[in-house]
PDB file of N, CA and C in Angstrom:
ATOM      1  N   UNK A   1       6.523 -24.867  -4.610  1.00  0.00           N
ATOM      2  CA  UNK A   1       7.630 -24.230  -3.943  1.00  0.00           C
ATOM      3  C   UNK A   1       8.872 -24.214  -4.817  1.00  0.00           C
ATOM      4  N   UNK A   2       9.480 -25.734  -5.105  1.00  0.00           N
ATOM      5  CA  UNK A   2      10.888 -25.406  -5.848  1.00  0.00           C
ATOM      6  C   UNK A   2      11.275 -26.415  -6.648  1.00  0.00           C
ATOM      7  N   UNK A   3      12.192 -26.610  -7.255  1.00  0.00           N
ATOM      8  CA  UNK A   3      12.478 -27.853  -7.863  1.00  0.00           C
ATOM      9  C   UNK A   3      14.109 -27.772  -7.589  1.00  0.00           C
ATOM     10  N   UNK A   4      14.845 -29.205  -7.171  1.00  0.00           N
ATOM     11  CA  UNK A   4      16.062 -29.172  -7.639  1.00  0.00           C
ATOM     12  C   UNK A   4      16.505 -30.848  -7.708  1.00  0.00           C
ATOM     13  N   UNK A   5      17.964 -30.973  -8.028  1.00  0.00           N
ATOM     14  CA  UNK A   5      18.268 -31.915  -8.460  1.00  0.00           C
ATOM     15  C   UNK A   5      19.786 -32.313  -7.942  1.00  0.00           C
ATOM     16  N   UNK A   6      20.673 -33.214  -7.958  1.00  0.00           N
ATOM     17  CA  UNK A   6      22.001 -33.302  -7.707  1.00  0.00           C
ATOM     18  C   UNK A   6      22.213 -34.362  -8.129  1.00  0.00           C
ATOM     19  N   UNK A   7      23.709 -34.823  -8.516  1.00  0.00           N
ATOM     20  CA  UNK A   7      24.356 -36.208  -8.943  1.00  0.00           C
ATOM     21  C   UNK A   7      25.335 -36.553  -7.987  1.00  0.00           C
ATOM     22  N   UNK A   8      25.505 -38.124  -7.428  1.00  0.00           N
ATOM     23  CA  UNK A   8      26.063 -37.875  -6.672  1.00  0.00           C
ATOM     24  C   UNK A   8      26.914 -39.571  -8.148  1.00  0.00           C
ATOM     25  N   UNK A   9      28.060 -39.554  -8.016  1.00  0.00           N
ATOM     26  CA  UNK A   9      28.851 -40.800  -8.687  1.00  0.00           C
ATOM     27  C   UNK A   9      28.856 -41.363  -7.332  1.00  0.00           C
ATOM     28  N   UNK A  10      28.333 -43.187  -7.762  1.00  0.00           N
ATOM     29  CA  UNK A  10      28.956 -43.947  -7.194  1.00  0.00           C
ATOM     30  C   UNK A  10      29.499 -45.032  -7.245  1.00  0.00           C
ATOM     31  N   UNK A  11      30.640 -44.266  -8.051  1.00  0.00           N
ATOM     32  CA  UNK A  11      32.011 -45.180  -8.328  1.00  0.00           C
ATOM     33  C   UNK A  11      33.028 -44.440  -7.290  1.00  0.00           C
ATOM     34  N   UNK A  12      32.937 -43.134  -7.487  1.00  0.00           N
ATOM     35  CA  UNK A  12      33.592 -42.266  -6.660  1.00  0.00           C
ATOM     36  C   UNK A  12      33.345 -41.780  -5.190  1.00  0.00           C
ATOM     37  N   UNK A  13      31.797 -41.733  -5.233  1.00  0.00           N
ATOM     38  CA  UNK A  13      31.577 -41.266  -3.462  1.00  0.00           C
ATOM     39  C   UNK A  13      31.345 -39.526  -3.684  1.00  0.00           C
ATOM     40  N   UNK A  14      31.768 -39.167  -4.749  1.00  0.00           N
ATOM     41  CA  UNK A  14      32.005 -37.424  -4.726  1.00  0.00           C
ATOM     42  C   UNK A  14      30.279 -37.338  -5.750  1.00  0.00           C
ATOM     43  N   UNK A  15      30.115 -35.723  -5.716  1.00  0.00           N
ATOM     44  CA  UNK A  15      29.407 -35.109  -6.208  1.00  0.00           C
ATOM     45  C   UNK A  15      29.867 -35.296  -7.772  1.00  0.00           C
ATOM     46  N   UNK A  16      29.044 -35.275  -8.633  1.00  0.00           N
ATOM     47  CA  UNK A  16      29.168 -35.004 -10.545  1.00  0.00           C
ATOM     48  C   UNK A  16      29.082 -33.667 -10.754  1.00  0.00           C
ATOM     49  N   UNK A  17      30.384 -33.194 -10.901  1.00  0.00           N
ATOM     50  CA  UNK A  17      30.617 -31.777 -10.783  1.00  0.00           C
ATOM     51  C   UNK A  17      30.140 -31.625 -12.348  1.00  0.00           C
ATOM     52  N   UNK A  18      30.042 -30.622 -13.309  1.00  0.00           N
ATOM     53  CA  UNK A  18      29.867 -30.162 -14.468  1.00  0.00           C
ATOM     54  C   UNK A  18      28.807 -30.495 -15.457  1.00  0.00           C
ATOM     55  N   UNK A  19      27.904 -31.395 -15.243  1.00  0.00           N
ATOM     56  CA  UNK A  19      26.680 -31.959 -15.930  1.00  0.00           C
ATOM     57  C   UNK A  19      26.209 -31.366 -16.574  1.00  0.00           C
ATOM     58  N   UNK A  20      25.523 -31.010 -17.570  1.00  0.00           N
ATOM     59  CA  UNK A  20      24.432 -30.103 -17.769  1.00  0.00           C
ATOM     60  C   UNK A  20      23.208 -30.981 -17.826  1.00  0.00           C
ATOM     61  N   UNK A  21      22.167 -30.402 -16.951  1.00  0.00           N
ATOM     62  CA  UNK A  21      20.727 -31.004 -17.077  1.00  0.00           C
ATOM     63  C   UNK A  21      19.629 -29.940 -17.728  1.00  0.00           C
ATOM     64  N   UNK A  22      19.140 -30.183 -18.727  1.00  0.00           N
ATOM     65  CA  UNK A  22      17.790 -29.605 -19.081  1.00  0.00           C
ATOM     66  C   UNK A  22      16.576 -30.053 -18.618  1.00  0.00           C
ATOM     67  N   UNK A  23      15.463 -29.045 -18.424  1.00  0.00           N
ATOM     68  CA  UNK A  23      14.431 -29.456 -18.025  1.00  0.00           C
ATOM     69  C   UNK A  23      13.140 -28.885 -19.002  1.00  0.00           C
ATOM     70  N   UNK A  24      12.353 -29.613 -18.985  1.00  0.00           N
ATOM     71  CA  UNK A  24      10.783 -29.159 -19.876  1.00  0.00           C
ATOM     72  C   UNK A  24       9.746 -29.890 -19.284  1.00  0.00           C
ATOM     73  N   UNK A  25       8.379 -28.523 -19.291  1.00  0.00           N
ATOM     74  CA  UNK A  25       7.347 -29.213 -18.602  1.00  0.00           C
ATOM     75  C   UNK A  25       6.049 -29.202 -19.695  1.00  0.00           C
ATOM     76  N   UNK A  26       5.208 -30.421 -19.374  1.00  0.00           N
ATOM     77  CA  UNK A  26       4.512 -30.282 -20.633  1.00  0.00           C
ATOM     78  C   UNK A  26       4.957 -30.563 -21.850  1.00  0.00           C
ATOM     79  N   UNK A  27       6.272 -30.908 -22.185  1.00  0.00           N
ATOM     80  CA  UNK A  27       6.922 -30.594 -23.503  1.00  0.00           C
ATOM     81  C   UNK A  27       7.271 -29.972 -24.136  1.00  0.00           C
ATOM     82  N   UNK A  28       7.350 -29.153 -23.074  1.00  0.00           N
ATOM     83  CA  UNK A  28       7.959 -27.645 -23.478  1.00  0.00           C
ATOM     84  C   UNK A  28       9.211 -26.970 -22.517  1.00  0.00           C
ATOM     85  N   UNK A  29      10.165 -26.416 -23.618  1.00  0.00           N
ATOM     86  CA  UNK A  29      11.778 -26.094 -22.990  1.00  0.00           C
ATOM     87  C   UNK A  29      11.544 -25.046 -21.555  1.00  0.00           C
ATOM     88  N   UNK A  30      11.942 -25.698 -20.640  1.00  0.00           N
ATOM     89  CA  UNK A  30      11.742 -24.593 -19.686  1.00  0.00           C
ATOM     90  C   UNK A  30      13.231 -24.312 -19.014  1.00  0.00           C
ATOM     91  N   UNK A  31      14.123 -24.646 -18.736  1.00  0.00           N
ATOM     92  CA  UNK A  31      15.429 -24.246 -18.240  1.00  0.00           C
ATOM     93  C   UNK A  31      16.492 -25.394 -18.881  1.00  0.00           C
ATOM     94  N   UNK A  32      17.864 -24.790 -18.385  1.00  0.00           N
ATOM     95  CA  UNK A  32      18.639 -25.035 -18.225  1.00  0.00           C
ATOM     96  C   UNK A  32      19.906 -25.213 -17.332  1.00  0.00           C
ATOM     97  N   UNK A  33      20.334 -26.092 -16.577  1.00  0.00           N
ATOM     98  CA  UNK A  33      21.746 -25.879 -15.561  1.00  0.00           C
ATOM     99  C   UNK A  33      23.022 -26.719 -15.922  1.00  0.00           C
ATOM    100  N   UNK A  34      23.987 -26.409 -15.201  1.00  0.00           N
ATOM    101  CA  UNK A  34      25.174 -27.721 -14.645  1.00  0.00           C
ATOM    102  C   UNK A  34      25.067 -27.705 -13.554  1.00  0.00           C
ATOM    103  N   UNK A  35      25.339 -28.803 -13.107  1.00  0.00           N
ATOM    104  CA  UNK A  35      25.489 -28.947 -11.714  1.00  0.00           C
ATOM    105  C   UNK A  35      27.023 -28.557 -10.739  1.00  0.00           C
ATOM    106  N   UNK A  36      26.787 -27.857 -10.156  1.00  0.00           N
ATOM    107  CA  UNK A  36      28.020 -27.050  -9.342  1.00  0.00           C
ATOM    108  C   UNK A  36      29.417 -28.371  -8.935  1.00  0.00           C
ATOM    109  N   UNK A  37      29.876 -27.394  -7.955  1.00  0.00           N
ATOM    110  CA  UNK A  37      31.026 -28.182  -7.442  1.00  0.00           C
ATOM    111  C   UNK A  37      30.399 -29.418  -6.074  1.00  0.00           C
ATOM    112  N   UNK A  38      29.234 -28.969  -5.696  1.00  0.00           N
ATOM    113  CA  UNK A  38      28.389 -30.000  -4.672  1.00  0.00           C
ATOM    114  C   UNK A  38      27.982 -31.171  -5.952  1.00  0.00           C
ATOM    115  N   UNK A  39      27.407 -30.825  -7.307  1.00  0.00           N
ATOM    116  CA  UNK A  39      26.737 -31.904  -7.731  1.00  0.00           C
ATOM    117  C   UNK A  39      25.167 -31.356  -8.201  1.00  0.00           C
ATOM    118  N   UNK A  40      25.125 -30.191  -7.685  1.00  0.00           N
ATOM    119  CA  UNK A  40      23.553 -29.325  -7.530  1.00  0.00           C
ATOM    120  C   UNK A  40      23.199 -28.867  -8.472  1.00  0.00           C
ATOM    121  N   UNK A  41      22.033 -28.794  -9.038  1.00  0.00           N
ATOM    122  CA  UNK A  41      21.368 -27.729  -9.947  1.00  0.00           C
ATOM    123  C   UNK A  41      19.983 -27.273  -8.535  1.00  0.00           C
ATOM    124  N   UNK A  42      20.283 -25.895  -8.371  1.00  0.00           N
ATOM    125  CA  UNK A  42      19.371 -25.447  -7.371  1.00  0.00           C
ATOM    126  C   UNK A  42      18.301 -24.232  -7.971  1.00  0.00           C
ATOM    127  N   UNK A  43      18.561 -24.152  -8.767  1.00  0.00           N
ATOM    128  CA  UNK A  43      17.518 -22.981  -9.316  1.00  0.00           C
ATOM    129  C   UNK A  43      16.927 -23.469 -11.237  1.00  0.00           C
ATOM    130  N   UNK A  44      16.535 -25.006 -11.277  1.00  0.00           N
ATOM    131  CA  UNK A  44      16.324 -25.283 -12.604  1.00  0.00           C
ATOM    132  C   UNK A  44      15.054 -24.348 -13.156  1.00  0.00           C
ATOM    133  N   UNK A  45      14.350 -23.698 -12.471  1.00  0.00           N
ATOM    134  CA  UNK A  45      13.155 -22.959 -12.833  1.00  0.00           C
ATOM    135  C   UNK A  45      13.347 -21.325 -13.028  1.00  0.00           C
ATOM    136  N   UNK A  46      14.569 -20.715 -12.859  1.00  0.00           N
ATOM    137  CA  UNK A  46      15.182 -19.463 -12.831  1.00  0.00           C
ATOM    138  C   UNK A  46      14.223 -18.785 -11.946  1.00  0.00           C
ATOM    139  N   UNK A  47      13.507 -19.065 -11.401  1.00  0.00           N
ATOM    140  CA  UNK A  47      12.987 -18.192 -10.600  1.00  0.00           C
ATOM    141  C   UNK A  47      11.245 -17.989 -10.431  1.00  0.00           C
ATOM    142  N   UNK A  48      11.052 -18.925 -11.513  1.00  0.00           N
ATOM    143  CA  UNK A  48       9.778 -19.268 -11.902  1.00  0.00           C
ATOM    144  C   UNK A  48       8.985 -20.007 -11.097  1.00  0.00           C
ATOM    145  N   UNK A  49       7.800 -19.697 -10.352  1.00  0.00           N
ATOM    146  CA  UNK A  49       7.142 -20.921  -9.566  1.00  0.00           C
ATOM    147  C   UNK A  49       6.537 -22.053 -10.128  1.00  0.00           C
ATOM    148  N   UNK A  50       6.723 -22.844  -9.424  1.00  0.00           N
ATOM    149  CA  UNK A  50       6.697 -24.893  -9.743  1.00  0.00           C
ATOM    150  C   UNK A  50       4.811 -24.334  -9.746  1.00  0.00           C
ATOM    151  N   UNK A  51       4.411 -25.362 -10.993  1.00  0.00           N
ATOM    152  CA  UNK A  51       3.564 -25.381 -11.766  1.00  0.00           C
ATOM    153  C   UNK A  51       2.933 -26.670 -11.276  1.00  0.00           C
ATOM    154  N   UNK A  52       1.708 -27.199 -12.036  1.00  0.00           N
ATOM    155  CA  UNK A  52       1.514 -28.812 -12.154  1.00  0.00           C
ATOM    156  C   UNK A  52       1.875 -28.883 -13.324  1.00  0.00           C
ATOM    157  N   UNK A  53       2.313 -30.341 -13.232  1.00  0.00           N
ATOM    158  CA  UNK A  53       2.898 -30.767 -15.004  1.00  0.00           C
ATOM    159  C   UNK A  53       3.155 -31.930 -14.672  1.00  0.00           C
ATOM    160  N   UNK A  54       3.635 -32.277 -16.095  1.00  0.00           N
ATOM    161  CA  UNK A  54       4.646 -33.590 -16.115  1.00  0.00           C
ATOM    162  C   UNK A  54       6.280 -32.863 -16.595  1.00  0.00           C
ATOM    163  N   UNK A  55       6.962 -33.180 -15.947  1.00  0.00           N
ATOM    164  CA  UNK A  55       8.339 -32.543 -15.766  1.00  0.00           C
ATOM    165  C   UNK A  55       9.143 -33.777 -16.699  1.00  0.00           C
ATOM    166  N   UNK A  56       9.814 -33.291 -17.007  1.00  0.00           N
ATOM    167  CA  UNK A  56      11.229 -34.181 -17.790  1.00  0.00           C
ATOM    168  C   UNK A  56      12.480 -33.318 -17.377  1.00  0.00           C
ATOM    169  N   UNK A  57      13.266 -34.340 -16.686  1.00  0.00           N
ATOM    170  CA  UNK A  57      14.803 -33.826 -16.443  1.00  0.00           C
ATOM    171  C   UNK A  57      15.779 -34.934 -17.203  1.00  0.00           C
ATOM    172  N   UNK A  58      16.406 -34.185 -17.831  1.00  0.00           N
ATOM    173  CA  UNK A  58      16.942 -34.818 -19.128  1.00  0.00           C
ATOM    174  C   UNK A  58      18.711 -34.696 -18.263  1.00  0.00           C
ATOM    175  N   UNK A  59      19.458 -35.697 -17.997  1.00  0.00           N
ATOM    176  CA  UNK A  59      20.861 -35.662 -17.612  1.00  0.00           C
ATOM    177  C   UNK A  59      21.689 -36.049 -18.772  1.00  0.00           C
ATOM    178  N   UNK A  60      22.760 -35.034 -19.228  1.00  0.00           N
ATOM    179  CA  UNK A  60      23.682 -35.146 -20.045  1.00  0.00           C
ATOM    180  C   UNK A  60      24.768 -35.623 -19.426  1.00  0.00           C
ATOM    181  N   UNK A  61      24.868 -37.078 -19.336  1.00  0.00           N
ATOM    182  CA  UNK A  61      25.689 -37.988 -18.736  1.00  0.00           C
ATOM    183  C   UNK A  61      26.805 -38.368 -19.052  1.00  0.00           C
ATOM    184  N   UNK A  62      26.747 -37.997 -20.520  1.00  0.00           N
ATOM    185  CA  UNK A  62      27.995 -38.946 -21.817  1.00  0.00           C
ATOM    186  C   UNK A  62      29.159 -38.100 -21.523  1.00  0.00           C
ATOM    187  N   UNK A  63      29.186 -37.120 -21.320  1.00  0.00           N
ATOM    188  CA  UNK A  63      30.570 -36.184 -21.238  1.00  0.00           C
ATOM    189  C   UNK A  63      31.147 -36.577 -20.101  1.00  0.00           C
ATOM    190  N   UNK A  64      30.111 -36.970 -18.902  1.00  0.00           N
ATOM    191  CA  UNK A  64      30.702 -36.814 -17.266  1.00  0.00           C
ATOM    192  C   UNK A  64      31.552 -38.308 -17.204  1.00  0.00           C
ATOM    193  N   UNK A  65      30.720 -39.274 -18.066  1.00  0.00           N
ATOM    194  CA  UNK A  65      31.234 -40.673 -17.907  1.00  0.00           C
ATOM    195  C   UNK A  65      32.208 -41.100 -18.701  1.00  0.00           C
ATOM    196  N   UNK A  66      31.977 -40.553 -19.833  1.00  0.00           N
ATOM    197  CA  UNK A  66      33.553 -40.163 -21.053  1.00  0.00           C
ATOM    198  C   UNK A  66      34.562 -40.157 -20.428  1.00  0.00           C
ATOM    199  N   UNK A  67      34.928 -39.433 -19.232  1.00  0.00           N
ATOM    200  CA  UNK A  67      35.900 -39.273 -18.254  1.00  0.00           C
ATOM    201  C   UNK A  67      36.997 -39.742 -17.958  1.00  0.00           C
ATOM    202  N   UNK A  68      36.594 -41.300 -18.502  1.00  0.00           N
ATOM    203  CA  UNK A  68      36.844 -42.282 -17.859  1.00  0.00           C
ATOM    204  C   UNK A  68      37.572 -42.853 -18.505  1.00  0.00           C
ATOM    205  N   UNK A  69      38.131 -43.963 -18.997  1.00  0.00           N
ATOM    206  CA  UNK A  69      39.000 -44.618 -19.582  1.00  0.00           C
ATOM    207  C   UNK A  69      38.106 -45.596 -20.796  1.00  0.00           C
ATOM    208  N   UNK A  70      36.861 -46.306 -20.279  1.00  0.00           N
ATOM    209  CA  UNK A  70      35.462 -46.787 -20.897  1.00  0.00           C
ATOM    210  C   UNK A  70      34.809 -45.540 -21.459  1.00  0.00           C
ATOM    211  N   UNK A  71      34.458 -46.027 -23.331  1.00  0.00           N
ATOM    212  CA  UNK A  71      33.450 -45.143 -23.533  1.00  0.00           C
ATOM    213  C   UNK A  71      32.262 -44.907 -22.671  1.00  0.00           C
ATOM    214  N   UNK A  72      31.455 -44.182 -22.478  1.00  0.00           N
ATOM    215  CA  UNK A  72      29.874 -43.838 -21.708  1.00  0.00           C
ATOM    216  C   UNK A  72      29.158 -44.827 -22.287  1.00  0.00           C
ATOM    217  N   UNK A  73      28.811 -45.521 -21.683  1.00  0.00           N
ATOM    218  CA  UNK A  73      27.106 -46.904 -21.927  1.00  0.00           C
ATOM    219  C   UNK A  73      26.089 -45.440 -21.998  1.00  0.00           C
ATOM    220  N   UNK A  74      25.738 -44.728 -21.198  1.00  0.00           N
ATOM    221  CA  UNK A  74      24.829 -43.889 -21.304  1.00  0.00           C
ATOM    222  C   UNK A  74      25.303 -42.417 -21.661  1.00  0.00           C
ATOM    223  N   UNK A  75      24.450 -41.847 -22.768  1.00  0.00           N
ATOM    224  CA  UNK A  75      24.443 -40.624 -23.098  1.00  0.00           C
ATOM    225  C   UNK A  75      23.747 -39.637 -22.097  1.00  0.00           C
ATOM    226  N   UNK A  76      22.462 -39.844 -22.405  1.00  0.00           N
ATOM    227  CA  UNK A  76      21.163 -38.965 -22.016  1.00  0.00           C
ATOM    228  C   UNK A  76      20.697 -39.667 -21.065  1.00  0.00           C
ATOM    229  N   UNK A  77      20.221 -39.181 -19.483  1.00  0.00           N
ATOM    230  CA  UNK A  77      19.027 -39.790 -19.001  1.00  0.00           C
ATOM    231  C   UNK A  77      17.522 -38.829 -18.905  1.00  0.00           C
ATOM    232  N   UNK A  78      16.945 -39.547 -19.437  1.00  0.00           N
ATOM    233  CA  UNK A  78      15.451 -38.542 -18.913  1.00  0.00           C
ATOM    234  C   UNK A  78      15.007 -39.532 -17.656  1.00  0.00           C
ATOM    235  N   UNK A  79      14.665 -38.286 -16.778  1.00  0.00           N
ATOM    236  CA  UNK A  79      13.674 -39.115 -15.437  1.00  0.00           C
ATOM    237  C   UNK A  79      12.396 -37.938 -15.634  1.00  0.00           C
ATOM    238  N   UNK A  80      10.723 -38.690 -15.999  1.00  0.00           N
ATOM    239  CA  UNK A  80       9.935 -38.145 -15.692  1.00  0.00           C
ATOM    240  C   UNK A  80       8.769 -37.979 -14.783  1.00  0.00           C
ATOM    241  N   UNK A  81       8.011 -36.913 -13.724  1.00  0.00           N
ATOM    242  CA  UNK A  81       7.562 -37.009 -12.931  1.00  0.00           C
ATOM    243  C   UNK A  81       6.301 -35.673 -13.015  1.00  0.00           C
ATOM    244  N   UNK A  82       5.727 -36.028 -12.110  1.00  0.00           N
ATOM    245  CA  UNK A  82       4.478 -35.630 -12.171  1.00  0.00           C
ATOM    246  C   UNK A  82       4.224 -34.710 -11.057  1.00  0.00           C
ATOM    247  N   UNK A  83       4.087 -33.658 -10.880  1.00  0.00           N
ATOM    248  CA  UNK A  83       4.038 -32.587  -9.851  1.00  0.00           C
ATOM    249  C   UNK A  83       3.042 -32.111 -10.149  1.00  0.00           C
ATOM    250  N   UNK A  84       1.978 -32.045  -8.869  1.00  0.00           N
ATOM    251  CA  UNK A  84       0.518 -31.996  -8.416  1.00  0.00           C
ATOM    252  C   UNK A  84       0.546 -30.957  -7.123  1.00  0.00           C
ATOM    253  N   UNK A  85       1.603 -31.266  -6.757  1.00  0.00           N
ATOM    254  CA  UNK A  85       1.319 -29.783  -5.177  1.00  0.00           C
ATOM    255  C   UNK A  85       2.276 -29.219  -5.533  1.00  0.00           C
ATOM    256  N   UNK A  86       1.883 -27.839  -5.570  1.00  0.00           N
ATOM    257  CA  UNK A  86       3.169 -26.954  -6.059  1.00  0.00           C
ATOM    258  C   UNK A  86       3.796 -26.270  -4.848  1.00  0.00           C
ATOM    259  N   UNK A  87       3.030 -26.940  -3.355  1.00  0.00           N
ATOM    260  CA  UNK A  87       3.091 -26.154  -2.042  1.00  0.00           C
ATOM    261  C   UNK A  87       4.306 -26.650  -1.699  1.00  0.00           C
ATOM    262  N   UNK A  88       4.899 -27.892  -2.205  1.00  0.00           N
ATOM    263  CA  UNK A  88       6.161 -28.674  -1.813  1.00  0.00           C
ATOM    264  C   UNK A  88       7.078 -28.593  -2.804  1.00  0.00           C
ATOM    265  N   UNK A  89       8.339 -28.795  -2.172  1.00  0.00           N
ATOM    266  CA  UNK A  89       9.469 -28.791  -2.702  1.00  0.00           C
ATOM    267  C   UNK A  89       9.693 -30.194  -3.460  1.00  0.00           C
ATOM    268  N   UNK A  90      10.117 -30.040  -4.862  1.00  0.00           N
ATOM    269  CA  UNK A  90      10.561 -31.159  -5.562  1.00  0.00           C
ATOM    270  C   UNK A  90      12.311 -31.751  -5.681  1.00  0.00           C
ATOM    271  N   UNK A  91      12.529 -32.964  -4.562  1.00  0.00           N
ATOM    272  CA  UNK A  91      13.805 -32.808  -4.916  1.00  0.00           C
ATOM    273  C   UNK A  91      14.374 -33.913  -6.260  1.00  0.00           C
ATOM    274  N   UNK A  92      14.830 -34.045  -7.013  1.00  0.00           N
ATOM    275  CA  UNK A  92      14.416 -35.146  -7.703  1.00  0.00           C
ATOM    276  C   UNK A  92      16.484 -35.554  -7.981  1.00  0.00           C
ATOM    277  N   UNK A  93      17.039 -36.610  -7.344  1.00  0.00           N
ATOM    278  CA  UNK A  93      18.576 -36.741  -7.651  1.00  0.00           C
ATOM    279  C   UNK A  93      18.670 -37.850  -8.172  1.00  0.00           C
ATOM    280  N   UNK A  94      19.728 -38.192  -9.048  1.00  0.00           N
ATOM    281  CA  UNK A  94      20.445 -39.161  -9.531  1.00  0.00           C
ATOM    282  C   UNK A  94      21.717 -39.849  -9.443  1.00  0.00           C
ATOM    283  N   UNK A  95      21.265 -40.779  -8.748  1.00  0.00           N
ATOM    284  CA  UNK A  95      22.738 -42.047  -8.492  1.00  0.00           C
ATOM    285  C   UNK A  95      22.981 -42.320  -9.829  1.00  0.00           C
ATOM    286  N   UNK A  96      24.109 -42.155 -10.254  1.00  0.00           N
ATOM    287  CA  UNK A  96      25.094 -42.714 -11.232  1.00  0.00           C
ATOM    288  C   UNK A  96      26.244 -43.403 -11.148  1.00  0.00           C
ATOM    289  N   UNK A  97      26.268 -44.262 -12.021  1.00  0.00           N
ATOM    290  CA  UNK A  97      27.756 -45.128 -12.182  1.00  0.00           C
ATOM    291  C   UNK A  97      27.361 -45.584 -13.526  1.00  0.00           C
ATOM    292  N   UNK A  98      28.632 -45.715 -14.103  1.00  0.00           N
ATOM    293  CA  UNK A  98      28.825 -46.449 -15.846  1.00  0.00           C
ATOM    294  C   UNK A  98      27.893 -47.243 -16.303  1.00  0.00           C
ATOM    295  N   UNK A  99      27.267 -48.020 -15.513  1.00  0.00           N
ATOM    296  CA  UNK A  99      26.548 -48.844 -16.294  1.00  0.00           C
ATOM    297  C   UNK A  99      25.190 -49.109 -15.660  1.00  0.00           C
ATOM    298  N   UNK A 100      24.591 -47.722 -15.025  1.00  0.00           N
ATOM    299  CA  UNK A 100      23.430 -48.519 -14.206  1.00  0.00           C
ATOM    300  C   UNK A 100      23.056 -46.548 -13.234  1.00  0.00           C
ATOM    301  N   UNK A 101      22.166 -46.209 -12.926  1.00  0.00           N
ATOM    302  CA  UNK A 101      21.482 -45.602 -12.640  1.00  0.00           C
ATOM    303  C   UNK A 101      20.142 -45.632 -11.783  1.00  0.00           C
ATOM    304  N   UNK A 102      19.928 -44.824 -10.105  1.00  0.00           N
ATOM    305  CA  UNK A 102      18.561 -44.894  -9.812  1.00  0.00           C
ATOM    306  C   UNK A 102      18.286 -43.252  -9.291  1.00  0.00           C
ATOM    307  N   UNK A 103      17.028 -43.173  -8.913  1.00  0.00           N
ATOM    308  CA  UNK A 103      16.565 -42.060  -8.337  1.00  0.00           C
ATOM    309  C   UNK A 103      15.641 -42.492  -7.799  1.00  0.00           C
ATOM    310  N   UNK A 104      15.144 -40.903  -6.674  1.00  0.00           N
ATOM    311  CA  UNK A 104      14.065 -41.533  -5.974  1.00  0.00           C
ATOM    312  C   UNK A 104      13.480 -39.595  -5.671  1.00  0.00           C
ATOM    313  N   UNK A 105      12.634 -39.995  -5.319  1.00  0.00           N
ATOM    314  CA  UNK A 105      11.684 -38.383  -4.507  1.00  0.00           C
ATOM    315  C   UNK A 105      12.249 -38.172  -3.540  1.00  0.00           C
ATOM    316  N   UNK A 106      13.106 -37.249  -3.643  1.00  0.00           N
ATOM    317  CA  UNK A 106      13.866 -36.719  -2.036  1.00  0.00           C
ATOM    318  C   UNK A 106      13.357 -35.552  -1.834  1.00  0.00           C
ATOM    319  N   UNK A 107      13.762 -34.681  -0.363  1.00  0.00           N
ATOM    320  CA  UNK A 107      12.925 -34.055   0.079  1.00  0.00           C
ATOM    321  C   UNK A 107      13.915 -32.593   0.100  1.00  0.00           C
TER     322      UNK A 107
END
């Protein structure tokens, strides 16, 4: 069905407005986004239907956390996952703060 993604900071409580996340499946370049004024990348596949693979979503973190007064501890995050039903929606988001990071399979 779809793939998407969002950042939410929680140092702040708000959405990670401006991110850019890349994505590749297989190991191979398949899109590009930022994430909006919500925090969203909603169309990382341009339009392309969700495949099986192994997915890599790569978060360009260092600019968003630069921000800050502290250099960025983290540059890059890759989170990788494995998509087997292409009948479902993939939501895949990232909690961030300076020094520490989680995600989980949302819906």
């Amino acid at each position: 069905m779809g793939l998407s993604t969002h950042i939410l900071d929680l140092v702040t409580g708000m959405p990670a407005k401006g991110v850019k996340v890349s994505l590749s499946i297989d190991g191979e370049p398949a899109g590009e986004s930022v994430t909006n004024d919500d925090g969203r990348c909603t169309d990382l596949l341009g339009g392309r239907p969700l495949k099986a693979g192994v997915y890599r979503l790569v978060f360009h973190a260092g600019d968003y956390l630069g921000r800050s007064d502290e250099p960025p501890f983290f540059d890059v995050i890759p989170i990788d996952f494995t998509v087997t039903d292409t009948e479902r929606h993939y939501h895949v988001p990232l909690l961030l703060s300076p020094f520490g990071y989680s995600t989980y399979r949302g819906s």
